[in-house]
Protein backbone atom coordinates (compact mmCIF):
# COMPACT_ATOMS: atom_id res chain seq x y z
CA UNK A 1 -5.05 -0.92 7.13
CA UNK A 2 -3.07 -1.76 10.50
CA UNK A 3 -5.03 -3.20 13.43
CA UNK A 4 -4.45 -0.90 16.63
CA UNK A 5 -5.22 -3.24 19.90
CA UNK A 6 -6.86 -1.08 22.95
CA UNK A 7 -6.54 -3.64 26.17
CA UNK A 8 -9.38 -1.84 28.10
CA UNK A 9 -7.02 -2.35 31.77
CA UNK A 10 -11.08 -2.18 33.76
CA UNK A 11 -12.43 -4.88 32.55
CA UNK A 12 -10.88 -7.92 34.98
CA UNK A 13 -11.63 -10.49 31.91
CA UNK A 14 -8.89 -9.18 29.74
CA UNK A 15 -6.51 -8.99 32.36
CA UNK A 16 -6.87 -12.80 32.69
CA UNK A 17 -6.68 -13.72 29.61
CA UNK A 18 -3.30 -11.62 28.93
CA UNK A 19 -1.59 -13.49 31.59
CA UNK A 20 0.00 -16.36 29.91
CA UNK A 21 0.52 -17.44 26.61
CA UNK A 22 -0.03 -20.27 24.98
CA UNK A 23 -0.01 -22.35 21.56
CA UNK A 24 -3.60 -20.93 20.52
CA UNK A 25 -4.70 -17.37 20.41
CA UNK A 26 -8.09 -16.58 19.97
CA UNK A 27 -8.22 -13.79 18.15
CA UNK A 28 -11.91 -11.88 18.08
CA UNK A 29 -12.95 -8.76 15.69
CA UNK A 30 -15.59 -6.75 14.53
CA UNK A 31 -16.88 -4.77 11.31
CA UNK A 32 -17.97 -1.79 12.95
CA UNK A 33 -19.60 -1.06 9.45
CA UNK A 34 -22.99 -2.19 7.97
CA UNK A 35 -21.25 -3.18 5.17
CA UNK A 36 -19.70 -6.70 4.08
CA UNK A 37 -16.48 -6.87 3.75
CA UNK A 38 -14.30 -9.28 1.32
CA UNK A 39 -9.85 -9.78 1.57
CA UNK A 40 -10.07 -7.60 4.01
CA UNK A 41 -6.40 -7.26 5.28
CA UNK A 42 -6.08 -8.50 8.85
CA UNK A 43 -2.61 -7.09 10.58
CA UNK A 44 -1.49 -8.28 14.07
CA UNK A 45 2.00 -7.21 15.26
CA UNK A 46 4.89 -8.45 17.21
CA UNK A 47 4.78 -5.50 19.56
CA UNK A 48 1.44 -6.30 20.22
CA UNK A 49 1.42 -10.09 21.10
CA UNK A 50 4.44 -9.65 23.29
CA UNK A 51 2.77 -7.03 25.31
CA UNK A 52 -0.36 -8.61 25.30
CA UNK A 53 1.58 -11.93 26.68
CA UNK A 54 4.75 -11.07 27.96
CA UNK A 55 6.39 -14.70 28.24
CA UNK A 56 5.49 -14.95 24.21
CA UNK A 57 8.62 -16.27 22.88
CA UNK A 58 8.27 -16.19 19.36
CA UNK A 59 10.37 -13.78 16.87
CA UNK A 60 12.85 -14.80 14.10
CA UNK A 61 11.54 -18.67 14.45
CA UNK A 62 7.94 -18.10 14.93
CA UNK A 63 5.50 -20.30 12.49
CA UNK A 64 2.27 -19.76 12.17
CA UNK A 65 -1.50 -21.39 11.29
CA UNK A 66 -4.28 -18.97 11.28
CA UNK A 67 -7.85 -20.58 11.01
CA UNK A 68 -11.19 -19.23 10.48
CA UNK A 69 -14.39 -21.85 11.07
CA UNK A 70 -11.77 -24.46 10.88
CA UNK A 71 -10.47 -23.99 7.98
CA UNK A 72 -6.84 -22.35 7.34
CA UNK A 73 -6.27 -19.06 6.01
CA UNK A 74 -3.07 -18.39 4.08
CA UNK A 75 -0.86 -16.33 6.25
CA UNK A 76 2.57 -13.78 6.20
CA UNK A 77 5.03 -12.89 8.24
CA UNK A 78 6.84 -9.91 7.36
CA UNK A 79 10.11 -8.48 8.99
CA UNK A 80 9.51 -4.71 8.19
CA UNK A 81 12.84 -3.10 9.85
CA UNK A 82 15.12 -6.04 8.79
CA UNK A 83 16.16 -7.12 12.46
CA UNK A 84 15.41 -11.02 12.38
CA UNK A 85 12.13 -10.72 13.61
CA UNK A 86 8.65 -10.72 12.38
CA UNK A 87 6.97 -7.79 13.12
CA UNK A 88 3.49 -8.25 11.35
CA UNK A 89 1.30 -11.33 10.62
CA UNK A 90 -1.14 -10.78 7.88
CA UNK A 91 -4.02 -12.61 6.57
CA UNK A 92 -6.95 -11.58 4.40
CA UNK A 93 -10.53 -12.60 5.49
CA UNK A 94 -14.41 -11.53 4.50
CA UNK A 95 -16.69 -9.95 6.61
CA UNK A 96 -20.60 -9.48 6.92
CA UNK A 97 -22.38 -6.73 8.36
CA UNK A 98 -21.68 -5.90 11.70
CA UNK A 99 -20.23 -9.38 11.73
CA UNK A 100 -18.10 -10.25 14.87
CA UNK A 101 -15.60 -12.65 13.72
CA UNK A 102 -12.94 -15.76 15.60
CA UNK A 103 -10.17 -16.48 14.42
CA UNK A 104 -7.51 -19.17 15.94
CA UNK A 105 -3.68 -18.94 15.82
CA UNK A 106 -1.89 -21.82 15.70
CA UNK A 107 1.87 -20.43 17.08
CA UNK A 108 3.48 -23.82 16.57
CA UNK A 109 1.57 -25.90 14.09
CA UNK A 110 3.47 -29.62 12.91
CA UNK A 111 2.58 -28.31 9.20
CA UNK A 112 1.58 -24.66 7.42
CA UNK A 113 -0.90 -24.22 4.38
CA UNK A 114 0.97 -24.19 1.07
CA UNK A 115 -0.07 -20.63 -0.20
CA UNK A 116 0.41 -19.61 -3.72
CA UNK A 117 1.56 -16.11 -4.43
CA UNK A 118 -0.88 -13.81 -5.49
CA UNK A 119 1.14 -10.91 -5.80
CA UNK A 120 4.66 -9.62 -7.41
CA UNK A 121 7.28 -7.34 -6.74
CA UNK A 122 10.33 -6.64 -8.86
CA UNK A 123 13.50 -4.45 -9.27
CA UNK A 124 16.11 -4.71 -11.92
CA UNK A 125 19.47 -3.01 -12.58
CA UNK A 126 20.36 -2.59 -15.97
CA UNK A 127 23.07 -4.08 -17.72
CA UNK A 128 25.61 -2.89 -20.24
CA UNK A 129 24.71 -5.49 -22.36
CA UNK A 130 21.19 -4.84 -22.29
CA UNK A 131 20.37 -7.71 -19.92
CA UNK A 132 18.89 -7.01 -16.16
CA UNK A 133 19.73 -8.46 -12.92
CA UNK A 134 17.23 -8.27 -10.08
CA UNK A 135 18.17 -6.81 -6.61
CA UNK A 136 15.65 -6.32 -3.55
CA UNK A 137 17.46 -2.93 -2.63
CA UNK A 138 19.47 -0.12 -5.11
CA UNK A 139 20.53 3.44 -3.59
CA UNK A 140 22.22 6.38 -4.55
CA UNK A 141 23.62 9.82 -3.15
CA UNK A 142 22.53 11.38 -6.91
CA UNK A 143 19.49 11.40 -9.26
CA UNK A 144 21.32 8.87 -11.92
CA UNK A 145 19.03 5.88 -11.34
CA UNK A 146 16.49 6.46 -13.54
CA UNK A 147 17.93 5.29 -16.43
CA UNK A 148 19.93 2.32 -14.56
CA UNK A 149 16.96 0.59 -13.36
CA UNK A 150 14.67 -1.38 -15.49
CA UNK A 151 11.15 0.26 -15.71
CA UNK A 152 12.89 2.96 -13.85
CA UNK A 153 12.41 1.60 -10.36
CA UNK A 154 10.30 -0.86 -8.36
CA UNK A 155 7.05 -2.38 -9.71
CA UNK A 156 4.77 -4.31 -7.78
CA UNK A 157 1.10 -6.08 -8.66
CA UNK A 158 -1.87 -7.61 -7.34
CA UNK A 159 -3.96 -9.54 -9.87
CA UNK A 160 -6.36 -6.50 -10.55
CA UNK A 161 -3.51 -3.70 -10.86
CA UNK A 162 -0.36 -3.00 -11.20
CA UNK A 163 1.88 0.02 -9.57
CA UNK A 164 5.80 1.69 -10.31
CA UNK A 165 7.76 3.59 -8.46
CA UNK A 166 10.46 5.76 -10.45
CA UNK A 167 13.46 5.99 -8.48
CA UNK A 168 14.33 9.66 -9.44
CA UNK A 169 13.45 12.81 -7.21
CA UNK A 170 10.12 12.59 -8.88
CA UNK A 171 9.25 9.44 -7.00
CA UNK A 172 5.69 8.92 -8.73
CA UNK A 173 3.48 6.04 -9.07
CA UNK A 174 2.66 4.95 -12.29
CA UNK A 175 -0.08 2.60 -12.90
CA UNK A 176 -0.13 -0.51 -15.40
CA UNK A 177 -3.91 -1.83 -16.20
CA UNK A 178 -5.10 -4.95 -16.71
CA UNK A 179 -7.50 -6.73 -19.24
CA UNK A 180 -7.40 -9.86 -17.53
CA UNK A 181 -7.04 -10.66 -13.47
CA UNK A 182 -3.88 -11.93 -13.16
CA UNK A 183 -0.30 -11.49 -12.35
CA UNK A 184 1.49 -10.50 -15.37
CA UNK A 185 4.71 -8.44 -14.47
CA UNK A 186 6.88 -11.52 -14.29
CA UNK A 187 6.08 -11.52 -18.16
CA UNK A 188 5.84 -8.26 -19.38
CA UNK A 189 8.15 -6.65 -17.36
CA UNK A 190 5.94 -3.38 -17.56
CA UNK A 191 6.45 -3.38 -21.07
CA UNK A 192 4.26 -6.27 -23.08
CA UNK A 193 5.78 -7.07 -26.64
CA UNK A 194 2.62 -7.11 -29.79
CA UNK A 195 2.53 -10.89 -29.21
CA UNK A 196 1.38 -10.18 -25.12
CA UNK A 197 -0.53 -7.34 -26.76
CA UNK A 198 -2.78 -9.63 -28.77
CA UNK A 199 -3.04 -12.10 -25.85
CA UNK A 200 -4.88 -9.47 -23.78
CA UNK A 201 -1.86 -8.72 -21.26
CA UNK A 202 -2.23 -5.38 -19.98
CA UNK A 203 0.19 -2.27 -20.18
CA UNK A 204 1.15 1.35 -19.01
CA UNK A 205 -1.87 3.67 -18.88
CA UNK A 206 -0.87 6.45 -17.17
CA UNK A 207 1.20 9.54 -18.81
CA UNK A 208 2.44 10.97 -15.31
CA UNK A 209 4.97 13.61 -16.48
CA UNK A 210 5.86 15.82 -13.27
CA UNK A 211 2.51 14.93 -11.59
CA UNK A 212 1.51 13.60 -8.63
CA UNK A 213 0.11 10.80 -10.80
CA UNK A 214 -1.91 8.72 -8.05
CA UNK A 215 -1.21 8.94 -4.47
CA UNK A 216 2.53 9.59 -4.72
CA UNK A 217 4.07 11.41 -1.78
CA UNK A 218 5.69 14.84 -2.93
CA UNK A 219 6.59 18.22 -0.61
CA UNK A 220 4.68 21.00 -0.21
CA UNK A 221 5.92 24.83 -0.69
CA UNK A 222 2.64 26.45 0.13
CA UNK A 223 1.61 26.81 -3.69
CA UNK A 224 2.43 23.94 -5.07
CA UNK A 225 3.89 20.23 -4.72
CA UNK A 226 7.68 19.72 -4.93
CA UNK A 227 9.76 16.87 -5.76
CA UNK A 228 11.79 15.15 -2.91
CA UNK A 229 15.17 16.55 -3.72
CA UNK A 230 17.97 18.19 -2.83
CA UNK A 231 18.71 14.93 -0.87
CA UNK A 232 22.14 13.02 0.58
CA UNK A 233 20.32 9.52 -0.24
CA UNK A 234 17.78 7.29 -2.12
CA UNK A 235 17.02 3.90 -1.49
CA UNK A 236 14.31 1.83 -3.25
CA UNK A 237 13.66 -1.86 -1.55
CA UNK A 238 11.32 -4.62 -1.95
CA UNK A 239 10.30 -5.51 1.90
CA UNK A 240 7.93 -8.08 1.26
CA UNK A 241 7.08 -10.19 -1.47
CA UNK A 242 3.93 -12.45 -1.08
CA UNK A 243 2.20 -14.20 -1.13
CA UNK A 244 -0.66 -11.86 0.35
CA UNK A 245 1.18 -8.70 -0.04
CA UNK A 246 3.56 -6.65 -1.05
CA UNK A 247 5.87 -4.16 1.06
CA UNK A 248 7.58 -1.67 -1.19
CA UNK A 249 9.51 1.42 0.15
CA UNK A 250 10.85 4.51 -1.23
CA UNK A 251 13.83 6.03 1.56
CA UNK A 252 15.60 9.34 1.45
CA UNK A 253 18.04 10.94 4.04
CA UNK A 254 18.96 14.38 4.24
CA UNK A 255 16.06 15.82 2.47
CA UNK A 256 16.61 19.53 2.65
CA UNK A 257 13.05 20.20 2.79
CA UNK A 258 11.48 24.21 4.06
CA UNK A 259 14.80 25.11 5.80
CA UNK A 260 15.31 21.50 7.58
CA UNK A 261 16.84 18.23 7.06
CA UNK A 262 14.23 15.43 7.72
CA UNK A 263 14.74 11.58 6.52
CA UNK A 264 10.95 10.29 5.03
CA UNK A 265 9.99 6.87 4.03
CA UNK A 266 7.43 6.46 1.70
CA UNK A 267 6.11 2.73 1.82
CA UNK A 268 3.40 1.06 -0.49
CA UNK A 269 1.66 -2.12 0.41
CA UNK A 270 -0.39 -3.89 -2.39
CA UNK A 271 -2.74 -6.24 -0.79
CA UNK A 272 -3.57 -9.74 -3.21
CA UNK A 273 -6.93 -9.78 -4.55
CA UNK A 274 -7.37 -5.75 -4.23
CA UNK A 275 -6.76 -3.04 -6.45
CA UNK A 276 -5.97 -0.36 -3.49
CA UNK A 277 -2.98 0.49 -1.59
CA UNK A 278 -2.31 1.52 1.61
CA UNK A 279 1.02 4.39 1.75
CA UNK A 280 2.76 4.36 4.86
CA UNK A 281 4.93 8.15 5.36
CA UNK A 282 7.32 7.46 8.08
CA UNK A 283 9.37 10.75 9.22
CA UNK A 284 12.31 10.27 11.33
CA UNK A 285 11.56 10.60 15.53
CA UNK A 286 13.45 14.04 15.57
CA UNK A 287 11.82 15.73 12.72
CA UNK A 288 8.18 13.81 13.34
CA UNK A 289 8.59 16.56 16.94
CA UNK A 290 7.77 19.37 14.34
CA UNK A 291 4.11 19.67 12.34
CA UNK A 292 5.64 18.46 9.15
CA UNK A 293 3.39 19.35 5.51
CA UNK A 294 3.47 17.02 3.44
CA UNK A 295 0.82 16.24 0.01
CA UNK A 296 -0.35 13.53 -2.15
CA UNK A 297 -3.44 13.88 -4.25
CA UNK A 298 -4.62 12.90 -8.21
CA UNK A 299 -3.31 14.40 -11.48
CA UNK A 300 -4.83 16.66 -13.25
CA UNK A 301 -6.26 15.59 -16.99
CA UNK A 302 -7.60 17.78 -19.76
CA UNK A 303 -10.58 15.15 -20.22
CA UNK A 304 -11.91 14.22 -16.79
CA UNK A 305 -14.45 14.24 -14.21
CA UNK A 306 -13.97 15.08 -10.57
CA UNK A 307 -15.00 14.00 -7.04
CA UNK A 308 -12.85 16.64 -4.63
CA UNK A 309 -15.40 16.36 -1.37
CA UNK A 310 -13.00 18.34 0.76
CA UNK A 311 -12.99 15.66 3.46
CA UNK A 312 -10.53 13.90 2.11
CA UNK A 313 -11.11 12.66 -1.02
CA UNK A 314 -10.41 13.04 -4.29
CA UNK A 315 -11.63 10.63 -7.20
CA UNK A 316 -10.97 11.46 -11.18
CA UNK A 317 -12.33 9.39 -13.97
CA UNK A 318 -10.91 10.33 -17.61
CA UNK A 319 -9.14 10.07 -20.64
CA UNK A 320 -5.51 10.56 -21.85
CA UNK A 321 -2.91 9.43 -24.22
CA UNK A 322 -0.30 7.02 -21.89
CA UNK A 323 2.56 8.65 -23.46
CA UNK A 324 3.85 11.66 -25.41
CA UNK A 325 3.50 9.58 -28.55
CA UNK A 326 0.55 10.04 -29.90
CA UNK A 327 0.27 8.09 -32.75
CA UNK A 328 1.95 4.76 -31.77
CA UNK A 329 -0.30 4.58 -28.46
CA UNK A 330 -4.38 5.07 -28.40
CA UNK A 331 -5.83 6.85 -25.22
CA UNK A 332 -6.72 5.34 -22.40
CA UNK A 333 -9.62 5.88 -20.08
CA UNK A 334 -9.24 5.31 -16.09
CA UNK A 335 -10.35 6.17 -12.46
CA UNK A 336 -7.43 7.52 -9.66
CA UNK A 337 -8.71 8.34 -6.02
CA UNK A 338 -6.90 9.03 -2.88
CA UNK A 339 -8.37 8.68 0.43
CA UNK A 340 -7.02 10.63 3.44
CA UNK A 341 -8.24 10.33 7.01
CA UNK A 342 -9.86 13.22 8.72
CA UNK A 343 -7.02 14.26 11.06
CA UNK A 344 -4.24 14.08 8.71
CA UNK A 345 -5.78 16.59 6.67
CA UNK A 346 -4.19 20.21 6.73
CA UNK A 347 -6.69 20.85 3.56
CA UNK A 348 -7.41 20.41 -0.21
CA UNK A 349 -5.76 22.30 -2.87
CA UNK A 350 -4.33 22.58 -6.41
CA UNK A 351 -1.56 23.62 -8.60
CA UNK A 352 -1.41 23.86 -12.15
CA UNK A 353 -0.91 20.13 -12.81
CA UNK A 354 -2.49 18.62 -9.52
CA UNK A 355 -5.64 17.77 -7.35
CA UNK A 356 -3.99 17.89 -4.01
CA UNK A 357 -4.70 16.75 -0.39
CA UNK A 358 -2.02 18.92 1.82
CA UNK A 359 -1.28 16.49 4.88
CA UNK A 360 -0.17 16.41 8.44
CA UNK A 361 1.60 14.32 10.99
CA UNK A 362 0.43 15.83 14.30
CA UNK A 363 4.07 15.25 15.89
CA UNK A 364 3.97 11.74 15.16
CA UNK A 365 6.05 9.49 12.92
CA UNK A 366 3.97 7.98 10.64
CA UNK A 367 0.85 9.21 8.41
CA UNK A 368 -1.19 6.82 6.61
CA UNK A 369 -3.42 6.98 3.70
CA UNK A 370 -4.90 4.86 0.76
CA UNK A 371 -4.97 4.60 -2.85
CA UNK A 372 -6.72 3.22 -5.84
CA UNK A 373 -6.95 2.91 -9.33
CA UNK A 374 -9.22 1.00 -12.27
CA UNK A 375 -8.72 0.53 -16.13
CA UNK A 376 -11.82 0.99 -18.19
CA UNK A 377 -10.25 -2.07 -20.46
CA UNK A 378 -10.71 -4.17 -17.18
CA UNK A 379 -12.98 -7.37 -18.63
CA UNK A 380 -14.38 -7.18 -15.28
CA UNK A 381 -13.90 -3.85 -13.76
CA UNK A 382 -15.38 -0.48 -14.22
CA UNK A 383 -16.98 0.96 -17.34
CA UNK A 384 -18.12 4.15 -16.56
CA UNK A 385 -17.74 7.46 -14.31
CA UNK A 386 -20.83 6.63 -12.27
CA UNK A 387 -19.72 2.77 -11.77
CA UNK A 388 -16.24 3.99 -10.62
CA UNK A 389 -17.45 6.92 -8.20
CA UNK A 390 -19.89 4.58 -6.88
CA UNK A 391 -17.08 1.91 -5.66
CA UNK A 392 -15.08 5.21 -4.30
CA UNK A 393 -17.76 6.10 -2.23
CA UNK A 394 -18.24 3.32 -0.73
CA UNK A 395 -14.36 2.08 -0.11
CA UNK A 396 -13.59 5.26 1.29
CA UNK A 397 -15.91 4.38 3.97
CA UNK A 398 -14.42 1.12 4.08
CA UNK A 399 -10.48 2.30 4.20
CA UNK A 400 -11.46 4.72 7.06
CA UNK A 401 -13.35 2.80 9.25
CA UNK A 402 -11.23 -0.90 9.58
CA UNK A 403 -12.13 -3.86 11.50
CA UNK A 404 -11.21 -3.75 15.27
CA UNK A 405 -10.23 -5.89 18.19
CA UNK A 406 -13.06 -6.94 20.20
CA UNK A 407 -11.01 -9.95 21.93
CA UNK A 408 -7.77 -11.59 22.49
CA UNK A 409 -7.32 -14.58 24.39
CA UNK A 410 -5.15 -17.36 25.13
CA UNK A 411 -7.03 -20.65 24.25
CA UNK A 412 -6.69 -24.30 24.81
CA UNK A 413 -6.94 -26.95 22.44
């Protein structure tokens, strides 16, 4: 969930502090929530330091130390548009009640925190002789890359879940569940041998067909969701890889989409420690002018039950077979919920396949909303409906109501 700063310009104290910058920042927020908080993602941008301090001379060479009651937090930088320069800084942090929390930057520290990755992200062509290389980045001006890519596009995991892209005009997210918490893509590859099987490594648990599956991005007709095609281009890339997140993005150009041609980018960030996502839709500045409709939402299952509060949200717990093989594969039970904010919301609705949220970008470029998922076979997780719903409750509250800036100063030390 991004951090927005507000710099109220009437209170004289602020306008002080934003004069010069220094080696510290102190950087102050709140929990507006009566609620603790724990890894909650903390995102401050480029754009806003350097307006904030205008003589802030950081970019491409900028290191960082982030500490929290003097003690360091592990850190990211993350160059999201591929320029040279950072343009986030993330960190994960916990948060009581109403808590108002400090944190110090350290913007040129003698030594950083060595942080062990806690996520994964991986993409991998497919070879001729059955072996697969790994790229950050495939495209294509045709629907042939299905097939060509290894687990059929990107994959990405936190130590609770994991997630897929397939690169085809489909475009859905796929979920892999866990047994255990930990990373386990690296090994499996999406696909755990009988030997991985019988060591508790997760698998595929989701049967997605020509669904929305969980979350995934899709068009909207007026009826029904639509794939993302005809197009002129598709580009899957791995942003970001760790070791708090991961940054993976979904791009097509020339989508011929209700008599215009708009360019979309649908980005996934997987936060460590977390199960949820947060999707980033980023239209193109021309086409963002327009009030573009857009939908995500949950599939549909025969064996389910069904949270749709028509603000929103909408949370499914069920049952299904993971594939169309029957007997090879036993069913699997799960919990899916998307979580849109209030004014992205054009309304709810269904098709014959779907639970659907229709969505809006009020003229601007970028719509955001979050994601989640749970495995019943989770030694830790959820084991019921009523468990499940009860966590969705309560982190759609959470998801739609971030921390916030309270203060942002320039320190000495």
């Amino acid at each position: 969930m991004k951090i927005k700063f507000v710099f109220p310009t009437t209170i004289a104290l602020f306008t002080i502090c934003f004069a010069t910058f220094g080696q510290f920042i102190e950087y102050t927020i709140i929990n507006p929530l009566d609620v603790a908080r724990t890894n909650e993602p903390v995102i401050i941008s480029f754009a806003d330091v350097k307006k904030a301090f205008p003589d802030y001379a950081g970019g491409a060479v900028a290191v960082f130390a982030v500490f929290a009651d003097n003690v360091e937090l592990c850190s990211q930088q993350d160059d999201l548009d591929g320029d040279g320069i950072w343009d986030e800084l993330v960190f994960l942090a916990d948060f009581k009640p109403k808590e108002l929390k400090s944190f110090i930057l350290n913007f040129n520290p003698k030594e950083t925190l060595e942080c062990v990755s806690e996520v994964n992200a991986q993409m991998f062509f497919n070879n001729p002789d059955r072996s697969i290389t790994p790229t950050l980045e495939a495209s294509s001006d045709r629907d042939n890359m299905y097939n060509r890519m290894y687990h059929h596009g990107p994959a990405w995991e936190s130590e609770k879940i994991a997630y897929r892209l397939y690169f085809d005009r489909k475009t859905t997210v796929d979920v892999y569940g866990k047994k255990k918490y930990r990373l386990e893509l690296a090994d499996t590859k999406w696909y755990p041998t009988a030997e991985q099987l019988a060591d508790h490594y997760g698998d595929d648990i989701l049967w997605v067909g020509n669904t929305v599956g969980v979350g995934t991005l899709k068009g909207w007709n007026g009826n029904s969701a639509t794939h993302i095609e005809p197009i002129s281009k598709r580009t899957a890339q791995i942003i970001s890889n760790g070791p708090l997140r991961t940054v993976v993005q979904m791009a097509v150009e020339g989508w011929q989409y209700n008599e215009q041609s708009i360019d979309v980018t649908a980005r996934y960030i997987q936060y460590a420690r977390r199960r949820d996502m947060v999707v980033q839709v980023i239209i193109d500045e021309t086409s963002a002018k327009d009030n573009i409709l857009l939908c995500t939402g949950v599939q549909k299952l025969r064996q389910s039950q069904l949270i749709n509060d028509n603000e929103g949200l909408i949370a499914l717990w069920g049952t299904e077979y993971p594939t169309p093989d029957t007997l090879k594969f036993e069913r699997e039970t799960f919990g899916l919920a998307v979580a849109v904010p209030k004014n992205n919301i054009e309304k709810h609705a269904d098709d014959p396949i779907n639970n659907l949220i229709v969505i809006k970008n009020n003229n601007k470029q970028i719509i955001e909303y979050y994601v989640t998922a749970a495995s019943q076979k989770e030694e830790e997780g959820y084991k019921s409906a009523n468990e499940f719903f009860a966590y969705i409750h309560q982190w759609k509250e959470l998801v739609l109501n971030p921390v916030r800036p309270y203060f942002f100063r320039d320190v000495k030390y």
